[in-house]
Protein backbone atom coordinates (compact mmCIF):
# COMPACT_ATOMS: atom_id res chain seq x y z
CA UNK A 1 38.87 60.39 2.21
CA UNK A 2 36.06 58.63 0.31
CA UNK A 3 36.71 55.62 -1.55
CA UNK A 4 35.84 57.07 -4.73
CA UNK A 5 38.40 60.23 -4.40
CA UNK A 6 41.40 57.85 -3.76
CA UNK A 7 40.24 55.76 -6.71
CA UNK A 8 40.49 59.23 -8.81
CA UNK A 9 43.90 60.01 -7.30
CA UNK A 10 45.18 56.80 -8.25
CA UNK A 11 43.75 56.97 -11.54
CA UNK A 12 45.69 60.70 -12.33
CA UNK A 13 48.84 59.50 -11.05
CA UNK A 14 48.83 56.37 -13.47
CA UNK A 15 48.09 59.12 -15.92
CA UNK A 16 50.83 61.09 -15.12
CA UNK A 17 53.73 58.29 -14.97
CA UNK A 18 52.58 56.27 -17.89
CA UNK A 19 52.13 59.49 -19.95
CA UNK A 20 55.93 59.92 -19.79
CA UNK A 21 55.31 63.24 -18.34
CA UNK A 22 58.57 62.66 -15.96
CA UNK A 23 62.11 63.70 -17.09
CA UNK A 24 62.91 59.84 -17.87
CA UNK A 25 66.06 58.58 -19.90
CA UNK A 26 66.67 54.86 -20.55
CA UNK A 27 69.83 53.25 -18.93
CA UNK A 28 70.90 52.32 -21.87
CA UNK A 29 70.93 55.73 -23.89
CA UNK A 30 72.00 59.25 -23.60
CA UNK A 31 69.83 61.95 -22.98
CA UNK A 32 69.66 65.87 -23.59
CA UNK A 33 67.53 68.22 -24.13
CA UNK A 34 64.92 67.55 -21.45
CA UNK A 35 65.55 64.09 -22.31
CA UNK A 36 64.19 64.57 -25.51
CA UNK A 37 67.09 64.15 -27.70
CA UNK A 38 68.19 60.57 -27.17
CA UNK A 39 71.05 58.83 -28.46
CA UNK A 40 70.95 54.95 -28.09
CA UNK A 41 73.09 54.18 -30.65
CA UNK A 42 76.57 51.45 -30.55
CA UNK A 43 74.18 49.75 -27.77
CA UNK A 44 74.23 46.02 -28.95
CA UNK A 45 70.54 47.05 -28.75
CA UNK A 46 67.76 44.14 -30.56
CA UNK A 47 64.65 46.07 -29.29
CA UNK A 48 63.75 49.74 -28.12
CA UNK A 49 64.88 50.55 -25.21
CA UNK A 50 62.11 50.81 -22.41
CA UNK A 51 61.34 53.98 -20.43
CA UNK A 52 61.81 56.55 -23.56
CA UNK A 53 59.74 59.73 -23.12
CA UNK A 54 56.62 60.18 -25.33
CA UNK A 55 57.62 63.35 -26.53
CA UNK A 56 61.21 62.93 -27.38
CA UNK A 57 62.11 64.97 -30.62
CA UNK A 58 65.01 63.21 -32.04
CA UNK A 59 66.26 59.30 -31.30
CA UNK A 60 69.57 57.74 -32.40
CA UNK A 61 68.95 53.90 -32.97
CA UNK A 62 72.19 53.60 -35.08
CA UNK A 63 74.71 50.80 -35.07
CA UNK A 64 72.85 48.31 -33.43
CA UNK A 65 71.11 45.06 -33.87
CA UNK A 66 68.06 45.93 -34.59
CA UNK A 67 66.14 43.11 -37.15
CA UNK A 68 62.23 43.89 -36.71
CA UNK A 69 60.57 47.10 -35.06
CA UNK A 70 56.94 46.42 -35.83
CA UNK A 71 55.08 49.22 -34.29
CA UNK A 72 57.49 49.97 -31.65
CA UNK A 73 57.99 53.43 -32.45
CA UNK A 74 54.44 54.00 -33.23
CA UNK A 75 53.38 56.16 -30.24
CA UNK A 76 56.07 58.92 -30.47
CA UNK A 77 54.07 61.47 -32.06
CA UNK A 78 56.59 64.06 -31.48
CA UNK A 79 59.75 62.70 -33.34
CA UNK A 80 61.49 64.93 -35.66
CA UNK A 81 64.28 62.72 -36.60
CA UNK A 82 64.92 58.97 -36.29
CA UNK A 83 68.21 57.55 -37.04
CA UNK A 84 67.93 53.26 -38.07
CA UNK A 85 71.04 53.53 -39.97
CA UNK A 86 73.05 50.63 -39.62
CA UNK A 87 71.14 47.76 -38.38
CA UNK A 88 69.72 44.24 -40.10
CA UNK A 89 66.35 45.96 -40.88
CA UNK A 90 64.90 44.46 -44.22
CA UNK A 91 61.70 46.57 -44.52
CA UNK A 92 61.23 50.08 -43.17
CA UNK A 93 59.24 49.85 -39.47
CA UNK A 94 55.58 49.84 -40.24
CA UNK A 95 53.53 52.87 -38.53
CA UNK A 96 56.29 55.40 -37.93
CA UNK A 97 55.05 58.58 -36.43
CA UNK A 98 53.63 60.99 -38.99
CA UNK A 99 55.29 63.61 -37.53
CA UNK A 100 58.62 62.34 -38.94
CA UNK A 101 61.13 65.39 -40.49
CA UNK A 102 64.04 62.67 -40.67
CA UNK A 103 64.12 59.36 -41.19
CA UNK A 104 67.59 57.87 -42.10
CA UNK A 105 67.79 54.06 -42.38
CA UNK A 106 71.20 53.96 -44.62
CA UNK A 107 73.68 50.62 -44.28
CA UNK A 108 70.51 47.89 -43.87
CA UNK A 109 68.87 45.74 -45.85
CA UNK A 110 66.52 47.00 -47.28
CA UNK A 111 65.42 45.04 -50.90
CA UNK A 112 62.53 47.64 -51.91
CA UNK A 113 60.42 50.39 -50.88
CA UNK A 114 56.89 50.06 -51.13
CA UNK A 115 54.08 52.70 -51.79
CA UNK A 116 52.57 52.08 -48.15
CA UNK A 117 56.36 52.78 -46.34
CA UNK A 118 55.91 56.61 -46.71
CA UNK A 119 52.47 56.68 -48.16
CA UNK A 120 51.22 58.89 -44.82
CA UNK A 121 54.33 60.84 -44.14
CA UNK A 122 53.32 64.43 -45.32
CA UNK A 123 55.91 65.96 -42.93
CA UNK A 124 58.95 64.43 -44.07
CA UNK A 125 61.81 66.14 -45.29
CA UNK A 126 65.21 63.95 -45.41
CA UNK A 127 64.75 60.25 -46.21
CA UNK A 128 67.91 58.57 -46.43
CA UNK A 129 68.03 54.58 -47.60
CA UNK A 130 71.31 54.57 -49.21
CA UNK A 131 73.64 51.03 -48.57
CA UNK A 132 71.12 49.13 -48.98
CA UNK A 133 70.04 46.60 -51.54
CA UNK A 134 67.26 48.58 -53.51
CA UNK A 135 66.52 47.74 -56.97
CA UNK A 136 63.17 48.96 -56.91
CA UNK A 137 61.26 51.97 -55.02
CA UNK A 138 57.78 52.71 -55.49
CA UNK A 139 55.93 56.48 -54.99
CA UNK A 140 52.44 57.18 -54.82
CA UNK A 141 51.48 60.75 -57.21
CA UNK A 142 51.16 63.42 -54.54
CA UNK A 143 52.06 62.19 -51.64
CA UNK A 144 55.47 63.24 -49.85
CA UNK A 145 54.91 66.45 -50.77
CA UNK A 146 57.63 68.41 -48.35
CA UNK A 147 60.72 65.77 -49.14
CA UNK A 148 63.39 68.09 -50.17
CA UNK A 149 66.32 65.48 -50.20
CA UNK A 150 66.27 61.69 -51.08
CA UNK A 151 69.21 59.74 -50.84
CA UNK A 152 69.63 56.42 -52.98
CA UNK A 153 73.09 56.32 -53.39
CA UNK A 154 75.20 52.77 -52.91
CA UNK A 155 72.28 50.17 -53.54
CA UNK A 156 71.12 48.03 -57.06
CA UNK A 157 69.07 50.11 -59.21
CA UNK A 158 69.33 50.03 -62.97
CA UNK A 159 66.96 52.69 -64.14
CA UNK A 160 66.31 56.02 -62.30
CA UNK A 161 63.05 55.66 -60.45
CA UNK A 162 59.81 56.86 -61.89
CA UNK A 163 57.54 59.17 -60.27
CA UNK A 164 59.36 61.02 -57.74
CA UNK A 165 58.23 63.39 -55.31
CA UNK A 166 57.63 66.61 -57.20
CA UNK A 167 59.20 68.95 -54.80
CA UNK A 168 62.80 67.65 -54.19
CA UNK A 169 65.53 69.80 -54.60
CA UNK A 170 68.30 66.97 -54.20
CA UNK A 171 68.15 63.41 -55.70
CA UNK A 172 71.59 61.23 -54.67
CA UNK A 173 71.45 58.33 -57.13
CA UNK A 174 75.44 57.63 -57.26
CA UNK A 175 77.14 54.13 -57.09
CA UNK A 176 74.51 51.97 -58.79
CA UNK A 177 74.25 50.32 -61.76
CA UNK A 178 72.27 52.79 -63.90
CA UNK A 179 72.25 52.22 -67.38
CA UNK A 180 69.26 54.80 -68.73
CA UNK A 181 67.01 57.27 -67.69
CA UNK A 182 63.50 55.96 -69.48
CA UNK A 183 61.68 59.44 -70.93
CA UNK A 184 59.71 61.22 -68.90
CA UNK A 185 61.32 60.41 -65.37
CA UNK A 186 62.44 63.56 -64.47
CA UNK A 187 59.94 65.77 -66.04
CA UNK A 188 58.59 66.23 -62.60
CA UNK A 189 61.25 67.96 -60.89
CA UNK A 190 61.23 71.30 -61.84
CA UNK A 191 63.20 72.33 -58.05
CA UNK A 192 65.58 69.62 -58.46
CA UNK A 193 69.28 71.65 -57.55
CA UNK A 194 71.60 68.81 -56.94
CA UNK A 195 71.40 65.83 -59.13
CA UNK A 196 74.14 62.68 -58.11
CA UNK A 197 74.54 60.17 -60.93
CA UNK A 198 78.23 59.26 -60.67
CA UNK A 199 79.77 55.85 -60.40
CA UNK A 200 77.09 54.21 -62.41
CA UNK A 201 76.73 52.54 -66.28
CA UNK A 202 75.50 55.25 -67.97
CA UNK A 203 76.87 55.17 -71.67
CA UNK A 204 74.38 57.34 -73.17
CA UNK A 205 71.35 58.92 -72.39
CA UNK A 206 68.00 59.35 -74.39
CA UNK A 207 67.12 62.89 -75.76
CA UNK A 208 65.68 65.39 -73.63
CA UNK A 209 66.03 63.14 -70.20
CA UNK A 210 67.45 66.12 -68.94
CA UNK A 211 65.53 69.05 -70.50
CA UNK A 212 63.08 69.41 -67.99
CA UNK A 213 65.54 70.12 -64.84
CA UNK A 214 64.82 73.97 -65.24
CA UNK A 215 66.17 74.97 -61.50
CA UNK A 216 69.31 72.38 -61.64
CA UNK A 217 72.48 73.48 -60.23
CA UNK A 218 74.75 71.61 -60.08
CA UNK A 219 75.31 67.23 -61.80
CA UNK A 220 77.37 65.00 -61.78
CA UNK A 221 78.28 62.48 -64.59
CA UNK A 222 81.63 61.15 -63.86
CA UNK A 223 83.01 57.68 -63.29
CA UNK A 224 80.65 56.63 -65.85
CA UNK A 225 81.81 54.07 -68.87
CA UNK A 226 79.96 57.36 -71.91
CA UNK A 227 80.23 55.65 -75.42
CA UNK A 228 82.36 58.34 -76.25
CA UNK A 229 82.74 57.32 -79.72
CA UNK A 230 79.17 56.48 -80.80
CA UNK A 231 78.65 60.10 -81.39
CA UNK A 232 74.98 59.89 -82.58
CA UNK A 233 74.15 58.46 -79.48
CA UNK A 234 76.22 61.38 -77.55
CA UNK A 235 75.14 64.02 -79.77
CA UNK A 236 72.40 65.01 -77.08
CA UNK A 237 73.80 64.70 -73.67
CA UNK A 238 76.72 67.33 -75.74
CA UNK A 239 74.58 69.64 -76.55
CA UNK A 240 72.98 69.75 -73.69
CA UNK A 241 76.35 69.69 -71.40
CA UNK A 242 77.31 72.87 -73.60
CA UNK A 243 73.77 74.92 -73.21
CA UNK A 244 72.64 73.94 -69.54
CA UNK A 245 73.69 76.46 -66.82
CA UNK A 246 74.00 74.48 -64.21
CA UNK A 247 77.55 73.01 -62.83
CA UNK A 248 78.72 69.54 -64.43
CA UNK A 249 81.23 67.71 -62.10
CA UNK A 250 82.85 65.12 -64.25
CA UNK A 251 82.02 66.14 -67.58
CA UNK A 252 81.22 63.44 -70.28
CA UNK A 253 83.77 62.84 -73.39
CA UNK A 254 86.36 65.35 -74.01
CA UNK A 255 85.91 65.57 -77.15
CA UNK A 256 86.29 69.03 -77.52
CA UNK A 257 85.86 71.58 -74.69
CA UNK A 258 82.04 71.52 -72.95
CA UNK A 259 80.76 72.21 -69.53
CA UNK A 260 83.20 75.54 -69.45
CA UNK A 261 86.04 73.16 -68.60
CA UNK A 262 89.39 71.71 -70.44
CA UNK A 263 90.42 68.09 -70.62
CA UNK A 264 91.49 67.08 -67.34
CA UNK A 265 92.28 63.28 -66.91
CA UNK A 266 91.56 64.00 -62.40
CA UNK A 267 88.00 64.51 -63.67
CA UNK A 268 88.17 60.69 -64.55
CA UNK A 269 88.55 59.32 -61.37
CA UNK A 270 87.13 62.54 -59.36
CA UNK A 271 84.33 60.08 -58.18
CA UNK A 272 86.20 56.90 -57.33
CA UNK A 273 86.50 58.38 -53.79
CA UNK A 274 84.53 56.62 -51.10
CA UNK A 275 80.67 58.18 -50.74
CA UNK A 276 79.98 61.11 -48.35
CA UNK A 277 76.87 59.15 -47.01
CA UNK A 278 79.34 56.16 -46.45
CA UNK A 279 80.37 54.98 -42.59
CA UNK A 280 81.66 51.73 -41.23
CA UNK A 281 80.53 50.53 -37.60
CA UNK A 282 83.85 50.33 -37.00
CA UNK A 283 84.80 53.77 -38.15
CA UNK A 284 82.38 55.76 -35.96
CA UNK A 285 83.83 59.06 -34.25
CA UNK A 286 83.16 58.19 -30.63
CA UNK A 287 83.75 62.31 -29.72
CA UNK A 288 80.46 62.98 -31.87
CA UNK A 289 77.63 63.29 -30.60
CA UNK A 290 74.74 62.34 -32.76
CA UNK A 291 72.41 64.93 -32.67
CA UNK A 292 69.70 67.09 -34.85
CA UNK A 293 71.26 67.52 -38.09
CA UNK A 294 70.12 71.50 -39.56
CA UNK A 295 69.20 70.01 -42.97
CA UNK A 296 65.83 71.39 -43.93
CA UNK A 297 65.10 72.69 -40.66
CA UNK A 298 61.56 73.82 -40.50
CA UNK A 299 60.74 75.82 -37.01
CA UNK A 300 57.29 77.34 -38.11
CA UNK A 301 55.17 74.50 -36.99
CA UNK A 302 57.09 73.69 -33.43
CA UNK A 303 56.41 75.48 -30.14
CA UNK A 304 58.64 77.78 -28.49
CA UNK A 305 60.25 75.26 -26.22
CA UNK A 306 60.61 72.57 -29.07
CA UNK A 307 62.51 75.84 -31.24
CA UNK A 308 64.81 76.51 -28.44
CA UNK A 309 65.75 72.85 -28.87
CA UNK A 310 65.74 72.67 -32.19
CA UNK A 311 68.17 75.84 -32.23
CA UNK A 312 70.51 74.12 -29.37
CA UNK A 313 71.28 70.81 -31.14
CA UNK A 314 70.96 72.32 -34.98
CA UNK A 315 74.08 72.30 -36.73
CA UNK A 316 75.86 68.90 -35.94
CA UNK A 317 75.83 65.57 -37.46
CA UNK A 318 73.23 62.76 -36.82
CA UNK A 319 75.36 60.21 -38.21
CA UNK A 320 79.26 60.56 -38.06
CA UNK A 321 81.31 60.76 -40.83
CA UNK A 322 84.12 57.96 -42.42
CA UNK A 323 87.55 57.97 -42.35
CA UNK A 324 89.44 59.37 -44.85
CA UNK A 325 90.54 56.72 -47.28
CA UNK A 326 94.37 56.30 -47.56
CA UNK A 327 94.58 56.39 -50.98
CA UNK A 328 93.35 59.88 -51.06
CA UNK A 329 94.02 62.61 -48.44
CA UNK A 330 94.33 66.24 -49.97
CA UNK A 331 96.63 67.86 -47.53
CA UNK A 332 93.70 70.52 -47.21
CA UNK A 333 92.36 72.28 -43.67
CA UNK A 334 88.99 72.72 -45.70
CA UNK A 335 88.46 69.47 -46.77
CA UNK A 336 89.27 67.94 -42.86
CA UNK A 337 86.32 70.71 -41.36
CA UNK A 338 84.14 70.17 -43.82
CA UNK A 339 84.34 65.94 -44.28
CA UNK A 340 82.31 66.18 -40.53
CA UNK A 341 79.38 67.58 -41.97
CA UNK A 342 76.40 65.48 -43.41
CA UNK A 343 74.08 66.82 -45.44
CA UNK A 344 72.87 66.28 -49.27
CA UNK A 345 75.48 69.54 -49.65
CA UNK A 346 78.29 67.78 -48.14
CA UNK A 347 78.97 65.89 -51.51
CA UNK A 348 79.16 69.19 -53.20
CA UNK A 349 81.34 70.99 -50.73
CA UNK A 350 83.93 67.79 -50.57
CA UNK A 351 83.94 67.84 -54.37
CA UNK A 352 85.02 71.49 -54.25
CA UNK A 353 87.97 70.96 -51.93
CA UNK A 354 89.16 67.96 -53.92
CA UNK A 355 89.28 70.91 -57.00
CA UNK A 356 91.61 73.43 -54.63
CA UNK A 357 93.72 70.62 -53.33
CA UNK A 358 94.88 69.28 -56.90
C-alpha cells in the first residue's frame, strides 16, 4: 500500500477516536443513553473528567469540588443540560456551549452575574443560581430571549433586579433581603405566571410595581415584616391584593378580608419552611438518579434519536430533593410524591399540600 494511503488511513482513524465518535464513558461517571447522559456527580471531582463524548446531551457535575472550569466545557456543542450545583465555583464557566437548555449552578459562590455570563445563550431555558451570594445580576435588553424560569432564591439581593428577560413566565426571588421594587422593574414581564417574593423585607411597596404583571398567576408575599399599620403606605399593595386575579399565597395585613381569604395566623409562617430549590451534600437521595429534568422541554429543534432520549430520561429530577425538615412533616401521601419533583412548579404544588394537610 503506498505511503501516502496509509498516511490517509491513519489520519481518518485519529479522526474517528478523537471525534468521540466511540460509545466512551469516563471511569469516574455514569453513563446512559448512548453514553450521552452522564452523571459525574458526589465524585470528589476538581476537574472534568477525561474521555466524555462530544455529543453528550445532559452532564451531572454536582456535589463536587469543582473551583475553576475555564473553557473546559467549551467543545460540547450538544449539551442540553449542565448541572454545577454545589461546588466552590465563584463565577459562572466562561464559554459554555450555546446550545445550553439548562444550566443550574445553585449552592456556589457565586458574588454577581455579569452581562457577558449569558450574553450568547439564545437557547436557554432554566437558569438556576440560587444559594449563592448574589447581590447584583446584570441583563443585556434582548438577549435571553427563550428563558422561561430564573431562579434567584436564597442569595443577598436588596432590590428586585432591573431589566429582566422579557419572556419569563417564573421569577423565584424568595429568601433575600428585598426591601422595594424601584418603578418600572417589572413592566417587562407581561408572561410572568409565578412570581416568589417570600421570606424577604418587604414593608411596603411603591404604587403600580405590580400593575403591569397582566398574565400573573399565582404570588407570594408572606413571611414578610408589611407595615401593616402605615396604611397610606399599604393603601396600594390593598387595592391591588383585592382587584388582581391571580392567586396570593400569604396575603399581606389582615386588616379586613383581601385576596378571597380570611385571617389565618398558618399564613404567617406558611413560608418559614425550608426552600424547594434547597439540598445539602449530605442530604442527597443516593436511589436518584440525576437525569433530564421535563421543565421546558423543547423537542422541535432535536433529531429523532436525540427526542427518543429526551422522551426516555424526561420526567425525573436533575438535582435531588432535601429532607423533610423535622419541625414540619404534614402527615400527607401528596406532599411525600410530590417533594421529589424539581421544577419552578414544585414550590407551588408543595404550597398546596401544606393547605390540605392543615
Amino acid at each position: 500500500m503506498p505511503v501516502s494511503s496509509v498516511s490517509l488511513l491513519v489520519l481518518l482513524l485519529c479522526e474517528f477516536l478523537g471525534g468521540g465518535v466511540l460509545s466512551v464513558c469516563p471511569s469516574v461517571c455514569s453513563c446512559s443513553g448512548g453514553h450521552r447522559v452522564v452523571d459525574c456527580s458526589l465524585r470528589s471531582l476538581i476537574k472534568v473528567p477525561v474521555g466524555l463524548q462530544h455529543n453528550i446531551l445532559f452532564l451531572n457535575l454536582s456535589f463536587n469540588s469543582l473551583q475553576v472550569l475555564d473553557s473546559q466545557l467549551s467543545s460540547y456543542g450538544h449539551l442540553r443540560t449542565l448541572d454545577l450545583s454545589y461546588n466552590h465555583l465563584q463565577t459562572l464557566p466562561p464559554a459554555l456551549p450555546r446550545s445550553l437548555w439548562e444550566i443550574r449552578v445553585a449552592g456556589n459562590q457565586l458574588q454577581s452575574l455579569d452581562k457577558k455570563d449569558t450574553a450568547y445563550h439564545w437557547n436557554l431555558k432554566v437558569l438556576d443560581i440560587s444559594q449563592n451570594a448574589l447581590n447584583k445580576v446584570v441583563f443585556i435588553n434582548n438577549t435571553l430571549l427563550n428563558l422561561k424560569s430564573l431562579n434567584l432564591s436564597w442569595n443577598r439581593f436588596w432590590t428586585v433586579p432591573t431589566n429582566m428577560p422579557p419572556n419569563l413566565e417564573c421569577i423565584d426571588l424568595s429568601h433575600n433581603y428585598l426591601v422595594q421594587i424601584l418603578p418600572g422593574s417589572l413592566d417587562r414581564l407581561p408572561k410572568l405566571v409565578h412570581f416568589y417574593l417570600h421570606a424577604n423585607r418587604f414593608s411596603w411597596l411603591f404604587e403600580g410595581v405590580l400593575d403591569k404583571l397582566t398574565g400573573l398567576e399565582m404570588i407570594t408575599l408572606g413571611d414578610n415584616p408589611w407595615a401593616c399599620e402605615e396604611e397610606e403606605n399599604m393603601t396600594s399593595l390593598l387595592q391591588w391584593a383585592e382587584q388582581t386575579q391571580a392567586t396570593i399565597l400569604g396575603c399581606p395585613c389582615y386588616t379586613k378580608p383581601i385576596c378571597g381569604q380570611t385571617p389565618n395566623r398558618e399564613n404567617t409562617t406558611l413560608f418559614t419552611w425550608p426552600s424547594p430549590w434547597m439540598n445539602q451534600r449530605e442530604g442527597r437521595d443516593e436511589a436518584q438518579s440525576p437525569v433530564l429534568s421535563n421543565i421546558h422541554q423543547d423537542r422541535r429543534s432535536l433529531s429523532e434519536s436525540e427526542e427518543k432520549l429526551v422522551l426516555l430520561v424526561q420526567g425525573q429530577t436533575s438535582t435531588p430533593a432535601p429532607p423533610q425538615s423535622s419541625t414540619k412533616n404534614p402527615q400527607s401521601k401528596n406532599h411525600a410524591v410530590l417533594i421529589h419533583i424539581q421544577t419552578f412548579t414544585m414550590t407551588t404544588i408543595i404550597i398546596t399540600a401544606a393547605f390540605t394537610s392543615l
